[in-house]
C-alpha atoms as a PDB file:
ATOM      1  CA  UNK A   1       0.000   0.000   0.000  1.00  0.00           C
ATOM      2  CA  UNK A   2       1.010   3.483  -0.850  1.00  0.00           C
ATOM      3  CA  UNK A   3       0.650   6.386   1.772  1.00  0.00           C
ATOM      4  CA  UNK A   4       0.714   9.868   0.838  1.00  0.00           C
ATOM      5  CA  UNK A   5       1.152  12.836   3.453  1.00  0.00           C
ATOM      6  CA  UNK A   6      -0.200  16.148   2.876  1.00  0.00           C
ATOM      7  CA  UNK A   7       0.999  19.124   5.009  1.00  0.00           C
ATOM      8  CA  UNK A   8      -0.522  22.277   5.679  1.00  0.00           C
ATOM      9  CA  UNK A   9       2.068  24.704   6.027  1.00  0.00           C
ATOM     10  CA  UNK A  10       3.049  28.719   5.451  1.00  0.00           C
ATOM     11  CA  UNK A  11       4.100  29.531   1.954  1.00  0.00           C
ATOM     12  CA  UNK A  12       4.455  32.827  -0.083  1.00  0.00           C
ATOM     13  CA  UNK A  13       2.921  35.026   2.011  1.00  0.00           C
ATOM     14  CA  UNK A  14      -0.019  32.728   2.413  1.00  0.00           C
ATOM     15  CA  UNK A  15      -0.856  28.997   2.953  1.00  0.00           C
ATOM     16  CA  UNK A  16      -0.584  26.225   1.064  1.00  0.00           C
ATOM     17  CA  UNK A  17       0.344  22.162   0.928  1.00  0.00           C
ATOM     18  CA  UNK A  18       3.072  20.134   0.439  1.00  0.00           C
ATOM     19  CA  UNK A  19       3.637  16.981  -0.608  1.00  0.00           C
ATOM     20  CA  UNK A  20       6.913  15.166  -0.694  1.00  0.00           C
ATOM     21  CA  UNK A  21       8.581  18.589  -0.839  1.00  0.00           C
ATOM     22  CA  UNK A  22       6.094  20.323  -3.445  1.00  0.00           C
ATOM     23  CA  UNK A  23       4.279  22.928  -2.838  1.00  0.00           C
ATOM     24  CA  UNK A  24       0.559  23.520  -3.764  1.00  0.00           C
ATOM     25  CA  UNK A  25      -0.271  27.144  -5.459  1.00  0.00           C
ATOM     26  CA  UNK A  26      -0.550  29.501  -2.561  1.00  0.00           C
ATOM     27  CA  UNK A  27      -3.944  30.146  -0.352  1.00  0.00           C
ATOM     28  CA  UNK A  28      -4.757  32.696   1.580  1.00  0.00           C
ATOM     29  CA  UNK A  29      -6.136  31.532   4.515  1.00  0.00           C
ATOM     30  CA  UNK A  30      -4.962  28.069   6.062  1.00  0.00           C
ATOM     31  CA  UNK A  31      -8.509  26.985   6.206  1.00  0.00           C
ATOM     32  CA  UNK A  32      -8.366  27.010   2.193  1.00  0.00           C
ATOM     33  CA  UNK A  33      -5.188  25.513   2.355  1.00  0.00           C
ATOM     34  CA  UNK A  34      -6.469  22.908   4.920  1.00  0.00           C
ATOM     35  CA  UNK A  35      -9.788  22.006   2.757  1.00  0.00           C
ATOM     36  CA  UNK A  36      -7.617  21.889  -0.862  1.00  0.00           C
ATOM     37  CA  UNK A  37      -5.306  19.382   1.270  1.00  0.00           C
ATOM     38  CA  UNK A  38      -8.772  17.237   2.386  1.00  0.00           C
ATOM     39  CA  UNK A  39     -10.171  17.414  -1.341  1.00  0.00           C
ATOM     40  CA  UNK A  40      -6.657  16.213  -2.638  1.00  0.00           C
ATOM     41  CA  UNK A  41      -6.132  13.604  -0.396  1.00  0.00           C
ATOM     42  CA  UNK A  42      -9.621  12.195  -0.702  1.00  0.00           C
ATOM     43  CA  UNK A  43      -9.316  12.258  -4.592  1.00  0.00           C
ATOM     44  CA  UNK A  44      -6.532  10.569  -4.066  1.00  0.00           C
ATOM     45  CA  UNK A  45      -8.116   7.632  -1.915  1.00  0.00           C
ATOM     46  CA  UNK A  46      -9.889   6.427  -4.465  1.00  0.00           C
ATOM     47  CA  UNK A  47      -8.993   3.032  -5.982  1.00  0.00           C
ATOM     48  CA  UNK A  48     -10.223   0.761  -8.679  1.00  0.00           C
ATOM     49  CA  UNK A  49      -9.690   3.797 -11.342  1.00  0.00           C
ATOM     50  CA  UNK A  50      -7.050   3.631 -14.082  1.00  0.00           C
ATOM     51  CA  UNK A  51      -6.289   7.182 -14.063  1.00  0.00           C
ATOM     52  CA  UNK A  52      -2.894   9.863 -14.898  1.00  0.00           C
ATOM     53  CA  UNK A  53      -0.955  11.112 -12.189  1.00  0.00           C
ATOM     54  CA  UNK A  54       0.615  14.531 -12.940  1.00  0.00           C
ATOM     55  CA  UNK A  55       2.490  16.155 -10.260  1.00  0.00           C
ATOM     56  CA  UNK A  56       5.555  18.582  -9.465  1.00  0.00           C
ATOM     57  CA  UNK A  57       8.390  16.765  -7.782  1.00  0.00           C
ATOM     58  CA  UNK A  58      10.464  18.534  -5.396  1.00  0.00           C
ATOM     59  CA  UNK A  59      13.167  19.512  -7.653  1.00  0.00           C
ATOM     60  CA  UNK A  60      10.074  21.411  -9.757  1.00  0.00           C
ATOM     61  CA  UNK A  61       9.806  19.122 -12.414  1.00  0.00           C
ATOM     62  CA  UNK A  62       6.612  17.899 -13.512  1.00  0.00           C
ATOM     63  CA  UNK A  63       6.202  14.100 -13.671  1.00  0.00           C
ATOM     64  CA  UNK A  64       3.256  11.800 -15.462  1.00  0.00           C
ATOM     65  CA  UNK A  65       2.633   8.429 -14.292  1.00  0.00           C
ATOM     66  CA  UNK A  66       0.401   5.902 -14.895  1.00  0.00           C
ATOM     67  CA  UNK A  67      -2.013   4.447 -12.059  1.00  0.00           C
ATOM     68  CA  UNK A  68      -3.566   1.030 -12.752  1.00  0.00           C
ATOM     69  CA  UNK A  69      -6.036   1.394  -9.816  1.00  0.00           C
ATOM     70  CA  UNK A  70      -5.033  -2.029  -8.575  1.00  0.00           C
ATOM     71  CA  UNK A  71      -2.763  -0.161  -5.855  1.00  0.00           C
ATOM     72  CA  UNK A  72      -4.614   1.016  -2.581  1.00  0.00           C
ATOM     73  CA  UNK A  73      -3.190   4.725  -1.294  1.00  0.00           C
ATOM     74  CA  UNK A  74      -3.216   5.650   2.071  1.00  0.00           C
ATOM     75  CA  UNK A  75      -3.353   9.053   2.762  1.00  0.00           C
ATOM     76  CA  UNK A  76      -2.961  11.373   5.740  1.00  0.00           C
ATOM     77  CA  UNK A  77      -2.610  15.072   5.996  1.00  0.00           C
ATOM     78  CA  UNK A  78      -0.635  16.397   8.784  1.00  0.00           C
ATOM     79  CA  UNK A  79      -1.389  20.278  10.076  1.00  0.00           C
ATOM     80  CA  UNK A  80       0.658  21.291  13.092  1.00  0.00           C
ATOM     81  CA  UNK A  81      -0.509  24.686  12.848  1.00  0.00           C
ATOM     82  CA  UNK A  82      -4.059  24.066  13.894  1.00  0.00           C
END
């Protein structure tokens, strides 16, 4: 099983996430930040779906992988500023 964390941190001036070093596009508040994190994270939950994968790596290059669905993803999003 896969697991994915999402954190909620600061980020240019604003709020944002980050997974595995890359940041999400920057929010305002950290509520928004928080509740793009939940809506990622549950999207990502999903299984049984052959689907693309696009993200941003943490060197800021954009990968595409394939997802088979067959692979169940854990995912957890960790906020220490609550």
């Amino acid at each position: 099983m896969t697991r994915i964390v999402y954190e909620v941190v600061p980020h240019d001036g604003g709020w944002a996430y980050r997974q595995n070093g890359a940041f999400s596009e920057a929010f305002s508040s950290h509520a928004e930040a928080l509740e793009a994190a939940r809506i990622v994270a549950t999207a990502q939950m999903k299984a049984g779906e052959a689907k693309q994968i696009v993200y941003q790596d943490s060197k800021g290059v954009w990968r595409r992988e394939f997802d088979d669905g067959s692979d169940p993803i854990e995912t957890e999003i960790e906020d220490r500023f609550a």
